[in-house]
PDB file of N, CA and C in Angstrom:
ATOM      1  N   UNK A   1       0.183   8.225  -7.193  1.00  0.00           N
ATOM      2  CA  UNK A   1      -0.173   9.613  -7.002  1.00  0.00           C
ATOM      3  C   UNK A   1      -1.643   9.753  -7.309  1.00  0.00           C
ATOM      4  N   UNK A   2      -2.337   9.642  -6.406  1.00  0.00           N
ATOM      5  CA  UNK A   2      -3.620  10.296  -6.838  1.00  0.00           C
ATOM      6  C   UNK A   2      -4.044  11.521  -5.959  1.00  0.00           C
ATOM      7  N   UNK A   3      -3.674  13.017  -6.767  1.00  0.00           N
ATOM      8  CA  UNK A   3      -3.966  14.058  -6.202  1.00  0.00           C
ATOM      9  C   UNK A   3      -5.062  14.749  -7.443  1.00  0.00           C
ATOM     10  N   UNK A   4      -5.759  15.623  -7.006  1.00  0.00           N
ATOM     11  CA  UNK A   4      -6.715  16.198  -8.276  1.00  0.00           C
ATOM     12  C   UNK A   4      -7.153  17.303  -7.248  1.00  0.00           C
ATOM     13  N   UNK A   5      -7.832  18.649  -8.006  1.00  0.00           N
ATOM     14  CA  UNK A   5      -8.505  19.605  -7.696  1.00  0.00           C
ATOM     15  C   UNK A   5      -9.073  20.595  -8.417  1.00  0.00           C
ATOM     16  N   UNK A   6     -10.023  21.547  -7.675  1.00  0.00           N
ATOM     17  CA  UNK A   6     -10.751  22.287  -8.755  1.00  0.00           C
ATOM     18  C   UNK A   6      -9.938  23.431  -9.115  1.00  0.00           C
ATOM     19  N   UNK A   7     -10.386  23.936 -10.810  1.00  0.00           N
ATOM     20  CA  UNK A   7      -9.554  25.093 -10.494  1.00  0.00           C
ATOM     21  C   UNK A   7     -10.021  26.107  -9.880  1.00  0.00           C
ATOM     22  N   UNK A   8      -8.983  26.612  -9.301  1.00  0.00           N
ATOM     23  CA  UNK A   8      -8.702  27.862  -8.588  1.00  0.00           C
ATOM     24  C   UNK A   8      -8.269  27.536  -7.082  1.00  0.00           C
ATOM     25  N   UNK A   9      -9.022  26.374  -7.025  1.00  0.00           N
ATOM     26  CA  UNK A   9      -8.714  26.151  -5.360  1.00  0.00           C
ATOM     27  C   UNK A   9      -6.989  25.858  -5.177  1.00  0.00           C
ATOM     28  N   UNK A  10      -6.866  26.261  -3.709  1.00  0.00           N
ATOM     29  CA  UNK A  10      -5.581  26.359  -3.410  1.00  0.00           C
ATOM     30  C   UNK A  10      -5.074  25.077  -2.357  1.00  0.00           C
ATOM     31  N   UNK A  11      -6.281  23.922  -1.886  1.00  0.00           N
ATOM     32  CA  UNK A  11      -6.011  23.768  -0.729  1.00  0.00           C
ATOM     33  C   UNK A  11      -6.454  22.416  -1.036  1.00  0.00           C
ATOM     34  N   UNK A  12      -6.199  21.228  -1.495  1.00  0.00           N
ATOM     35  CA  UNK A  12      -5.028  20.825   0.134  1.00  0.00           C
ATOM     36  C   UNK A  12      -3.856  20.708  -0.867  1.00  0.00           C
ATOM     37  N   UNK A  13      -2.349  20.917  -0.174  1.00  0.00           N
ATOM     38  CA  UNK A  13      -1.153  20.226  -1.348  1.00  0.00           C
ATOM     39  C   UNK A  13      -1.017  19.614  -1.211  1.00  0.00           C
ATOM     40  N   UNK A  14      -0.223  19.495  -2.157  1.00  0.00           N
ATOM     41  CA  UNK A  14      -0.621  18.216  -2.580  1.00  0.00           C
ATOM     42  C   UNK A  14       1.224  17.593  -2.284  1.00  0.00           C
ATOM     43  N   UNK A  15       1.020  16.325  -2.131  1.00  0.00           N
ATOM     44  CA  UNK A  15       1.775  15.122  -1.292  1.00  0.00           C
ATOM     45  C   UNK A  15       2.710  13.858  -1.818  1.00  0.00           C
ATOM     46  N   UNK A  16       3.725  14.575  -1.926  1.00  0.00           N
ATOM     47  CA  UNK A  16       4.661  13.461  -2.870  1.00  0.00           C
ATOM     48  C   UNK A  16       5.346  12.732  -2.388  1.00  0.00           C
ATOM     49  N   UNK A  17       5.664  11.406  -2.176  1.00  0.00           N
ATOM     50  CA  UNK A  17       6.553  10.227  -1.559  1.00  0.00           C
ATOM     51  C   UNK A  17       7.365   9.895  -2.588  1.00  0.00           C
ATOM     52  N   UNK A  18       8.911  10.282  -2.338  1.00  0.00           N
ATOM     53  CA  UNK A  18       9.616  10.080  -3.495  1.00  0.00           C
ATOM     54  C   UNK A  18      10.794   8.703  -2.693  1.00  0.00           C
ATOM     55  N   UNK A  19      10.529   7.766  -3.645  1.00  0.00           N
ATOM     56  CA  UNK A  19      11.130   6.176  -3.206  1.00  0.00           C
ATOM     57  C   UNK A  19      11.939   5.914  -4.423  1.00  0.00           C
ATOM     58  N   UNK A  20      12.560   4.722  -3.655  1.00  0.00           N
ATOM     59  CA  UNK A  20      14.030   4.029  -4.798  1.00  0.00           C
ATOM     60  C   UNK A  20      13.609   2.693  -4.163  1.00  0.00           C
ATOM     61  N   UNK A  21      13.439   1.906  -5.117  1.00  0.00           N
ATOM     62  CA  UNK A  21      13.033   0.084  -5.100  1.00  0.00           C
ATOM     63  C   UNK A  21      12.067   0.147  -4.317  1.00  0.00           C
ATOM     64  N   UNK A  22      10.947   0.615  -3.999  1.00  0.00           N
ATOM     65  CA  UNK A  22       9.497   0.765  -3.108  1.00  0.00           C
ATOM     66  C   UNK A  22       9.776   1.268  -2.022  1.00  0.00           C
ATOM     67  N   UNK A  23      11.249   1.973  -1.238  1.00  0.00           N
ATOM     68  CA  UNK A  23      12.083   2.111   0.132  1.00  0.00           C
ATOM     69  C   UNK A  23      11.647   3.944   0.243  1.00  0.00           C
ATOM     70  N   UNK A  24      11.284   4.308   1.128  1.00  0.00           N
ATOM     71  CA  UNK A  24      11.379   5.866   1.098  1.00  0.00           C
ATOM     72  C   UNK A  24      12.898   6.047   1.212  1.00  0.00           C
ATOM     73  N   UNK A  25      12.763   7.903  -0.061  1.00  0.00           N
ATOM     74  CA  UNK A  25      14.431   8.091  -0.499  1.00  0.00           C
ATOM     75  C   UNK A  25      14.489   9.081   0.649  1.00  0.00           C
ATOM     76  N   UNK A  26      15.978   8.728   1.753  1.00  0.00           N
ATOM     77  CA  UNK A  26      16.382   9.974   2.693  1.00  0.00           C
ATOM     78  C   UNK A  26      16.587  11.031   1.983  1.00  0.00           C
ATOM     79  N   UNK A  27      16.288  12.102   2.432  1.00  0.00           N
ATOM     80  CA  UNK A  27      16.725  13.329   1.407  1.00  0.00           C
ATOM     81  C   UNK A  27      17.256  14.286   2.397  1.00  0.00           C
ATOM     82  N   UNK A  28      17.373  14.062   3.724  1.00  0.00           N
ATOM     83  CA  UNK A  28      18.107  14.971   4.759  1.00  0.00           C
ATOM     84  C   UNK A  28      19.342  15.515   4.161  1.00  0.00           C
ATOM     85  N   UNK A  29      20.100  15.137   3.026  1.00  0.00           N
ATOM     86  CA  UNK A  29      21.445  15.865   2.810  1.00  0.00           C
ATOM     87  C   UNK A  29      21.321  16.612   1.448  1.00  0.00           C
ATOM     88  N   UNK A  30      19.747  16.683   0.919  1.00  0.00           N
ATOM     89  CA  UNK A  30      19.636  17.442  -0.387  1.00  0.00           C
ATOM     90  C   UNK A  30      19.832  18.832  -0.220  1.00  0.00           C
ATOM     91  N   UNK A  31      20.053  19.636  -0.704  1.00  0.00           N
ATOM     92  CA  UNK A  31      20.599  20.588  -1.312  1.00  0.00           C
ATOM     93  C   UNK A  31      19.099  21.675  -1.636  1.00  0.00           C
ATOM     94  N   UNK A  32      18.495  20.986  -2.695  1.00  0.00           N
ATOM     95  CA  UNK A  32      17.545  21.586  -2.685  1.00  0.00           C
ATOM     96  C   UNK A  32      16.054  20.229  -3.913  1.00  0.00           C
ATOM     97  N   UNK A  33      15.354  20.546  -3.267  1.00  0.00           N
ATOM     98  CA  UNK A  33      14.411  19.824  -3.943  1.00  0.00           C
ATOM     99  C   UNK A  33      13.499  20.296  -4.606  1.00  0.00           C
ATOM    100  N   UNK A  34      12.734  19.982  -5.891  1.00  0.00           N
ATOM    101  CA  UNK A  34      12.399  21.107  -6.754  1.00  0.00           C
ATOM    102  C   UNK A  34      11.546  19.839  -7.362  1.00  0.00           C
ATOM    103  N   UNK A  35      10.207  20.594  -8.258  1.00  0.00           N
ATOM    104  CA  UNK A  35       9.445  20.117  -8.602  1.00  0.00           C
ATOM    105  C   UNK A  35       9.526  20.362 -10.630  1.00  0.00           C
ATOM    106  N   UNK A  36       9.791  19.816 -11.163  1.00  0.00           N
ATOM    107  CA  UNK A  36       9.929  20.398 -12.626  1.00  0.00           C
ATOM    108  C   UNK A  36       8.515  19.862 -13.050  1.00  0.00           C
ATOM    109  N   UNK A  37       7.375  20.882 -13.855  1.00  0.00           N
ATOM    110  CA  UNK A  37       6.186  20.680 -13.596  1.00  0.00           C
ATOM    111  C   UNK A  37       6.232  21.603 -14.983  1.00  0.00           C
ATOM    112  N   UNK A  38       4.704  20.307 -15.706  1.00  0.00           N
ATOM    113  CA  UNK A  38       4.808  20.812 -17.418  1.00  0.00           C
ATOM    114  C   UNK A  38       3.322  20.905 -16.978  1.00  0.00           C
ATOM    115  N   UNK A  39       2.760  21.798 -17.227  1.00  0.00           N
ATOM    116  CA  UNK A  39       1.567  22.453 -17.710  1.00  0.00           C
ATOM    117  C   UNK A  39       0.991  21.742 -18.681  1.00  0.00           C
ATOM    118  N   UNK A  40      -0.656  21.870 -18.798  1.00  0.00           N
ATOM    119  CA  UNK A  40      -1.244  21.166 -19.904  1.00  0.00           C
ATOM    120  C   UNK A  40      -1.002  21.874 -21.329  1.00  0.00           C
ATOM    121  N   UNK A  41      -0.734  23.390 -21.381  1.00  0.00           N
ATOM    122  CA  UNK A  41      -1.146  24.424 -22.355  1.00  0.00           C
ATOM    123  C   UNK A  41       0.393  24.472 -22.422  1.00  0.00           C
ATOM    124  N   UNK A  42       1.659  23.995 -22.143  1.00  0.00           N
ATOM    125  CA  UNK A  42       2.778  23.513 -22.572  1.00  0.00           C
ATOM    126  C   UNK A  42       3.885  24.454 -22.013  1.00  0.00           C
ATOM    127  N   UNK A  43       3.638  24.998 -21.290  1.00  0.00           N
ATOM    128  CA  UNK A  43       4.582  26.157 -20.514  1.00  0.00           C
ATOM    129  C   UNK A  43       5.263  24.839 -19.502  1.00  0.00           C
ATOM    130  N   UNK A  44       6.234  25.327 -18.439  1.00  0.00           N
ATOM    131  CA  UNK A  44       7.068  24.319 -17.608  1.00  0.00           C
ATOM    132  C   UNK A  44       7.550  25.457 -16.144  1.00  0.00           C
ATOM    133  N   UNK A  45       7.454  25.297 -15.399  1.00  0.00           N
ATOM    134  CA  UNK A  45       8.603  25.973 -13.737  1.00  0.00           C
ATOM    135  C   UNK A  45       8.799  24.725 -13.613  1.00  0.00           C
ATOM    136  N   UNK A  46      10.079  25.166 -13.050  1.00  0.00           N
ATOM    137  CA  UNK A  46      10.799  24.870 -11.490  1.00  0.00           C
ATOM    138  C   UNK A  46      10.181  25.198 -10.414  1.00  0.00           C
ATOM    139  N   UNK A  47       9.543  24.798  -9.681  1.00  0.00           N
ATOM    140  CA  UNK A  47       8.897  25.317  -8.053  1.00  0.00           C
ATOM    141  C   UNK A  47       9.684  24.683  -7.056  1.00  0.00           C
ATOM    142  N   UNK A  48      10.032  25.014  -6.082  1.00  0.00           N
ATOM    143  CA  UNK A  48      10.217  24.163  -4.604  1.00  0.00           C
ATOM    144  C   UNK A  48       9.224  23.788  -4.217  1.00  0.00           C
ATOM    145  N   UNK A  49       9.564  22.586  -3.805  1.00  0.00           N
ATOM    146  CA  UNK A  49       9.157  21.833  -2.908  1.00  0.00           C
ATOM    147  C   UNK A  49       9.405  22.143  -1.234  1.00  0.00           C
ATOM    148  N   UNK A  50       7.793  21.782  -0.293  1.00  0.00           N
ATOM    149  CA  UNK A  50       8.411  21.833   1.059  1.00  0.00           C
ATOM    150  C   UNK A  50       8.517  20.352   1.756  1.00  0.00           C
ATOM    151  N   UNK A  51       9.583  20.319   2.895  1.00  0.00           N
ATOM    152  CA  UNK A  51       9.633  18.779   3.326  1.00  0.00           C
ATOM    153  C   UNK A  51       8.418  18.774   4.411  1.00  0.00           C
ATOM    154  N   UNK A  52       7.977  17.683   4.562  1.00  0.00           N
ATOM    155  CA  UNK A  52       6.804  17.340   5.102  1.00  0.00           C
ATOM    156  C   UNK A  52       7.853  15.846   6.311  1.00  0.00           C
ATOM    157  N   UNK A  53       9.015  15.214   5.616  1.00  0.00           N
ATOM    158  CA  UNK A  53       9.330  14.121   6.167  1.00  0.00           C
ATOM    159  C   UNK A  53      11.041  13.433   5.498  1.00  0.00           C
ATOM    160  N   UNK A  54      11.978  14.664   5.660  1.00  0.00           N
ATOM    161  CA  UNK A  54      13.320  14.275   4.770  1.00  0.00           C
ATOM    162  C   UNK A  54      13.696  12.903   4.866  1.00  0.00           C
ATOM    163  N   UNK A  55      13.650  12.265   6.538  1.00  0.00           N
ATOM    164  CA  UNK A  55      14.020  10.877   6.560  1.00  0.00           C
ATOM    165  C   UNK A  55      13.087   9.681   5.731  1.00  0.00           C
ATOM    166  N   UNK A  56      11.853  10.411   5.548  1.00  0.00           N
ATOM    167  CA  UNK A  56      10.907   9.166   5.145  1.00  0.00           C
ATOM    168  C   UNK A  56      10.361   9.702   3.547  1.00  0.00           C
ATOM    169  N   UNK A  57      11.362  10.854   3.115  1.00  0.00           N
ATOM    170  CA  UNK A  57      10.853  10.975   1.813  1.00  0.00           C
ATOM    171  C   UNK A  57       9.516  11.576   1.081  1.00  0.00           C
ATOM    172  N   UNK A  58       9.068  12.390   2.025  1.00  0.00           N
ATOM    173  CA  UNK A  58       7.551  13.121   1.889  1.00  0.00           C
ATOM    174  C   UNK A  58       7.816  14.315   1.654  1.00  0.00           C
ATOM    175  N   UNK A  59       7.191  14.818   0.522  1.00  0.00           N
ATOM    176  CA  UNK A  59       7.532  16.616   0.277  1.00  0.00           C
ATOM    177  C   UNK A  59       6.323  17.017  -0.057  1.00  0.00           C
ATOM    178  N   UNK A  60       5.654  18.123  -0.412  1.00  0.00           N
ATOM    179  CA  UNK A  60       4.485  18.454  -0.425  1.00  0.00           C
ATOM    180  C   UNK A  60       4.637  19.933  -1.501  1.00  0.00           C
ATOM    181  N   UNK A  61       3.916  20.244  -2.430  1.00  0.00           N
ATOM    182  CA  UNK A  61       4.023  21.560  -3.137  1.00  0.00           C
ATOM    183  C   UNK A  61       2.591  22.107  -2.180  1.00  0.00           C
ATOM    184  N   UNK A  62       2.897  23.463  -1.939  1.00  0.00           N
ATOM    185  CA  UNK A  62       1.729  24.355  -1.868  1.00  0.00           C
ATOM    186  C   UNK A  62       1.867  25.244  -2.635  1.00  0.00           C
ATOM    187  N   UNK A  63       0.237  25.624  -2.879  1.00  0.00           N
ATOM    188  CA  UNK A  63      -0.553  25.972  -3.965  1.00  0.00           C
ATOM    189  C   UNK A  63      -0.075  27.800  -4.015  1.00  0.00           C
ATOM    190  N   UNK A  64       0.126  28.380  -4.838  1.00  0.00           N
ATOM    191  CA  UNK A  64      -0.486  29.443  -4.785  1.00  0.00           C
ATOM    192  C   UNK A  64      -0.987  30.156  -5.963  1.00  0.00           C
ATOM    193  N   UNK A  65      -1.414  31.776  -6.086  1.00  0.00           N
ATOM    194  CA  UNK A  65      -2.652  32.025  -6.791  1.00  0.00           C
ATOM    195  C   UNK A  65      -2.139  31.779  -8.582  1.00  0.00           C
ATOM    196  N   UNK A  66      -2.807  31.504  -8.917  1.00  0.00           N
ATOM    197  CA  UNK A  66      -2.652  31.223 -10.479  1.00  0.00           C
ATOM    198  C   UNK A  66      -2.082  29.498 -10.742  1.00  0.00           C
ATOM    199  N   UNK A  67      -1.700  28.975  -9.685  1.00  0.00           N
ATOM    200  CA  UNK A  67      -0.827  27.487 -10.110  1.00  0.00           C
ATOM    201  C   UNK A  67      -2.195  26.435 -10.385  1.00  0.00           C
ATOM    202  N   UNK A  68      -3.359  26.534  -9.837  1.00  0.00           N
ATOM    203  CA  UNK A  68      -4.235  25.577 -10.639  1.00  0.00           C
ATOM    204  C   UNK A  68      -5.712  26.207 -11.326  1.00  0.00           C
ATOM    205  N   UNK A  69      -4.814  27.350 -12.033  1.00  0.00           N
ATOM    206  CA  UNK A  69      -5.829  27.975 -12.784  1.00  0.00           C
ATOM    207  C   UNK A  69      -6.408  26.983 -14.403  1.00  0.00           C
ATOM    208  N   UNK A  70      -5.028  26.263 -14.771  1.00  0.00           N
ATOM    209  CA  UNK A  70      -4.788  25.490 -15.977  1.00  0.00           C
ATOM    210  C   UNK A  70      -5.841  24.477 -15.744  1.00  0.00           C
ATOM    211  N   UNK A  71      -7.008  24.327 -16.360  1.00  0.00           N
ATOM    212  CA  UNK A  71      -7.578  22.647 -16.613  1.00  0.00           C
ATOM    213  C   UNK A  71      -6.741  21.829 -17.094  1.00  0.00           C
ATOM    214  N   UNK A  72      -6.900  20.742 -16.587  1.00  0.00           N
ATOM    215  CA  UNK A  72      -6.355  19.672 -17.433  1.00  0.00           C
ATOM    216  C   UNK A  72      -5.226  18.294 -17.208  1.00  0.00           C
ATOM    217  N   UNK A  73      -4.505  17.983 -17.724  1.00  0.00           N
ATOM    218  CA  UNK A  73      -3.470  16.812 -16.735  1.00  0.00           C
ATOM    219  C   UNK A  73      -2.123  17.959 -16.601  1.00  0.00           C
ATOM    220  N   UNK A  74      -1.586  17.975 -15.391  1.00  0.00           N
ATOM    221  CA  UNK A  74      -0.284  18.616 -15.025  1.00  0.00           C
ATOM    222  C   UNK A  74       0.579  17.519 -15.081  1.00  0.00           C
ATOM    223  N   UNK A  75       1.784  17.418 -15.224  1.00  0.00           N
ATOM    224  CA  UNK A  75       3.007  16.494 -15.252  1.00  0.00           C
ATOM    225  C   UNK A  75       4.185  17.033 -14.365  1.00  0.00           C
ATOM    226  N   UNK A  76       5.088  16.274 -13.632  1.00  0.00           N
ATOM    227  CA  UNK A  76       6.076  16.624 -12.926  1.00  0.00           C
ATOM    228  C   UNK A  76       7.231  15.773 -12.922  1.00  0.00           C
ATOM    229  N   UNK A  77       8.260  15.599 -12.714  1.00  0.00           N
ATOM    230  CA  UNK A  77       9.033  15.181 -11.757  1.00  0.00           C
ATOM    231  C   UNK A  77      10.043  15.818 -10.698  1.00  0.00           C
ATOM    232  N   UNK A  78      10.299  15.273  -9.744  1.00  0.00           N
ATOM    233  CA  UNK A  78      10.909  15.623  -8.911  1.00  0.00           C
ATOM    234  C   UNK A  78      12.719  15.454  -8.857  1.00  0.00           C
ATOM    235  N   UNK A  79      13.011  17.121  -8.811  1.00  0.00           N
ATOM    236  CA  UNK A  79      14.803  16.863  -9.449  1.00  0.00           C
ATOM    237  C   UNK A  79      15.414  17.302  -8.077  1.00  0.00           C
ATOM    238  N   UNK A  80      16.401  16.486  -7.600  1.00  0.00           N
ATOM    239  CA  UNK A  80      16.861  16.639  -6.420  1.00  0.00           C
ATOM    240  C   UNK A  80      18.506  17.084  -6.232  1.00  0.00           C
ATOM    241  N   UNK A  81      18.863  18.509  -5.793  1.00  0.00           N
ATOM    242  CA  UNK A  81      20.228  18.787  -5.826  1.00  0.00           C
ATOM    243  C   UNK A  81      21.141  17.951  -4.907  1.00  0.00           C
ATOM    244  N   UNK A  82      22.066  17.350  -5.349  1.00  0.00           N
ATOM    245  CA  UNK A  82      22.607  15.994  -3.879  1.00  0.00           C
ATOM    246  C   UNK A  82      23.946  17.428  -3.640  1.00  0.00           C
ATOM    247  N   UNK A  83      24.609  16.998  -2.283  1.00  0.00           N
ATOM    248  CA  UNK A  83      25.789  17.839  -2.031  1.00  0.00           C
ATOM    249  C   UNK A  83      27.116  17.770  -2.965  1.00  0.00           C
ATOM    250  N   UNK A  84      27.239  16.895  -4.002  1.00  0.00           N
ATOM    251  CA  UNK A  84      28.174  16.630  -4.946  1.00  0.00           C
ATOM    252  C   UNK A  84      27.585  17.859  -6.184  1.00  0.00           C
ATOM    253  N   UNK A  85      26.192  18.543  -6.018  1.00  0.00           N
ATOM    254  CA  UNK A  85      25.829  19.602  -7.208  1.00  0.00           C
ATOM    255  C   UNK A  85      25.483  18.816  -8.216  1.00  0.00           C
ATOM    256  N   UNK A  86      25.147  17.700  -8.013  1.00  0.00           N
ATOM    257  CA  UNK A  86      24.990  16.347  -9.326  1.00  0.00           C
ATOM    258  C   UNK A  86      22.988  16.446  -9.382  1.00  0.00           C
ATOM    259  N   UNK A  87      22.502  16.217  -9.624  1.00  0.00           N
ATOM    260  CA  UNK A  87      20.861  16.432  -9.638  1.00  0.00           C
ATOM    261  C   UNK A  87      20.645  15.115  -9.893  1.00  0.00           C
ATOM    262  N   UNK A  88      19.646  14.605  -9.187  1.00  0.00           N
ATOM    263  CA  UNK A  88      18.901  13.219  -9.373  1.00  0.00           C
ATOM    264  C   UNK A  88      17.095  13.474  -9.950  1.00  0.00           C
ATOM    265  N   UNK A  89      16.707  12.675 -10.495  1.00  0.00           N
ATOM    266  CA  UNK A  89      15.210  12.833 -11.006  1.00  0.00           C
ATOM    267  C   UNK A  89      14.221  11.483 -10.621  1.00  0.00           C
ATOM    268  N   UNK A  90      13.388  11.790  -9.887  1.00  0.00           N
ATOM    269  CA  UNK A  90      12.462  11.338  -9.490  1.00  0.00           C
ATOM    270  C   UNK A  90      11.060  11.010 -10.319  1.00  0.00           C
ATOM    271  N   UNK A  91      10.058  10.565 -10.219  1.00  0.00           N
ATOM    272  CA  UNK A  91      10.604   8.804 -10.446  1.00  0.00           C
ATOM    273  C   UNK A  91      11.704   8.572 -11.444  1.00  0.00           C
ATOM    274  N   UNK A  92      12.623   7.304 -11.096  1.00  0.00           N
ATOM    275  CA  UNK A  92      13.708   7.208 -11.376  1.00  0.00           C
ATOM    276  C   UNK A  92      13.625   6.158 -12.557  1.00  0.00           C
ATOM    277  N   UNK A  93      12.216   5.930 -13.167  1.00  0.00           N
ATOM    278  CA  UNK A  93      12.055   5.056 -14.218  1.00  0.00           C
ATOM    279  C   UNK A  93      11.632   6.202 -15.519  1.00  0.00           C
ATOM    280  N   UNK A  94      11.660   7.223 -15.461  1.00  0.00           N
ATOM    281  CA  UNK A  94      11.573   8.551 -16.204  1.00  0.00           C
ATOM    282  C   UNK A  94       9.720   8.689 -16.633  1.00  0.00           C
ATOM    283  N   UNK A  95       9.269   8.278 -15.946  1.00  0.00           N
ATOM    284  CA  UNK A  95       7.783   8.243 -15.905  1.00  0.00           C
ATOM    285  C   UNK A  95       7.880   9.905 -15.024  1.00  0.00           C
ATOM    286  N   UNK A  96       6.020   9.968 -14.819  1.00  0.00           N
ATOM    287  CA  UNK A  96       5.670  11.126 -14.293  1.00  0.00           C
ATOM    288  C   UNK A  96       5.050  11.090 -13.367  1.00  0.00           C
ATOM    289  N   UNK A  97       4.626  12.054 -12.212  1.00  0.00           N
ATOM    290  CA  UNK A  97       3.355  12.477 -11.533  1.00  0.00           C
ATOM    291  C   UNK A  97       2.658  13.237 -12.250  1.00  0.00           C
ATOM    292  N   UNK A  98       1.675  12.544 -12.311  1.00  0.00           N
ATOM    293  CA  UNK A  98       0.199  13.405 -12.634  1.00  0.00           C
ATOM    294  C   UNK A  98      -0.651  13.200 -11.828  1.00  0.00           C
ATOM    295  N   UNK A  99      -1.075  14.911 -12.521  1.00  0.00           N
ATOM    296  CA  UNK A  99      -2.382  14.802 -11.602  1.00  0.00           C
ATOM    297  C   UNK A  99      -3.186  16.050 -12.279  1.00  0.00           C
ATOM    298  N   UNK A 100      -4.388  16.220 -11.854  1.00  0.00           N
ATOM    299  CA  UNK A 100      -5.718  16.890 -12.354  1.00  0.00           C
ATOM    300  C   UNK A 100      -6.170  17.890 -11.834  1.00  0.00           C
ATOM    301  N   UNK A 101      -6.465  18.945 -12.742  1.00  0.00           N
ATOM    302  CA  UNK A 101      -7.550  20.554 -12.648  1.00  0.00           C
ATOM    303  C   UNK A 101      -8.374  20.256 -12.848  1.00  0.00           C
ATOM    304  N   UNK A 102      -9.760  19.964 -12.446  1.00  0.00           N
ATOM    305  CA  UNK A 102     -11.158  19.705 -13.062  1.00  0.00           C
ATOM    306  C   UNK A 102     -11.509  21.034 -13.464  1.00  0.00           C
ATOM    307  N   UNK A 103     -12.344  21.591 -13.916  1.00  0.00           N
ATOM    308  CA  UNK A 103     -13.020  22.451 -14.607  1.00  0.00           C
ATOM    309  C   UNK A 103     -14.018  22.862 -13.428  1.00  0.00           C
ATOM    310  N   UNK A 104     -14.050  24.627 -13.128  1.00  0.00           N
ATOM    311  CA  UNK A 104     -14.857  24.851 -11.943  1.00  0.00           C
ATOM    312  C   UNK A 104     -16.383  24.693 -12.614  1.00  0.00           C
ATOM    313  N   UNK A 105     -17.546  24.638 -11.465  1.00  0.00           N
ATOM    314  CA  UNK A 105     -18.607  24.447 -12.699  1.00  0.00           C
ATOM    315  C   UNK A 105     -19.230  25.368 -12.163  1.00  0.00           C
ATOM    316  N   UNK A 106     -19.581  26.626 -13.278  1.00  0.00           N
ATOM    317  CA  UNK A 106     -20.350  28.254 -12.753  1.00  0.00           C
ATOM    318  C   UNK A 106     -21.619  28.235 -12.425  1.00  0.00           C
TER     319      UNK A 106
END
């Protein structure tokens, strides 16, 4: 994952490939896909995710106003509703996506 941006900006989203053994994961029969995302200043959402590529495992968050107001490292993973209502978590080694707010410079 290397995504980063300034704060405030909204644009580009940012681009997640979620895989099992290096294989893109099908997600055509998820339910719903969701981003669980910890803030630097220690707050947490749930956001959706949009699909960009269900067969090949590409989802994408877009931005909106206030989501990269926070400087600093953001953390995520990706929790996936399967049709059994069972939830799976992405990366599946309990690691994170991160990624970066730089600081706007006035």
């Amino acid at each position: 994952m290397g995504y980063s941006c300034i704060q405030g900006d909204l644009l580009d989203d940012m681009e997640i490939d979620i895989t099992t053994v290096g294989a893109p994961k099908d997600l055509t029969s998820a339910l719903a896909i969701n981003l669980n995302w910890l803030r630097p200043d220690g707050t947490s959402a749930l956001v959706p995710l949009i699909a960009i590529d269900l067969v090949g495992g590409r989802m994408k968050r877009v931005w909106s106003a206030g989501d990269t107001a926070i400087v600093g490292a953001h953390r995520g993973q990706v929790v996936i509703t399967w049709p059994s209502s069972k939830p799976q978590t992405f990366p599946i080694d309990g690691s994170f996506i991160i990624w970066w707010v730089y600081a706007k410079v006035a």
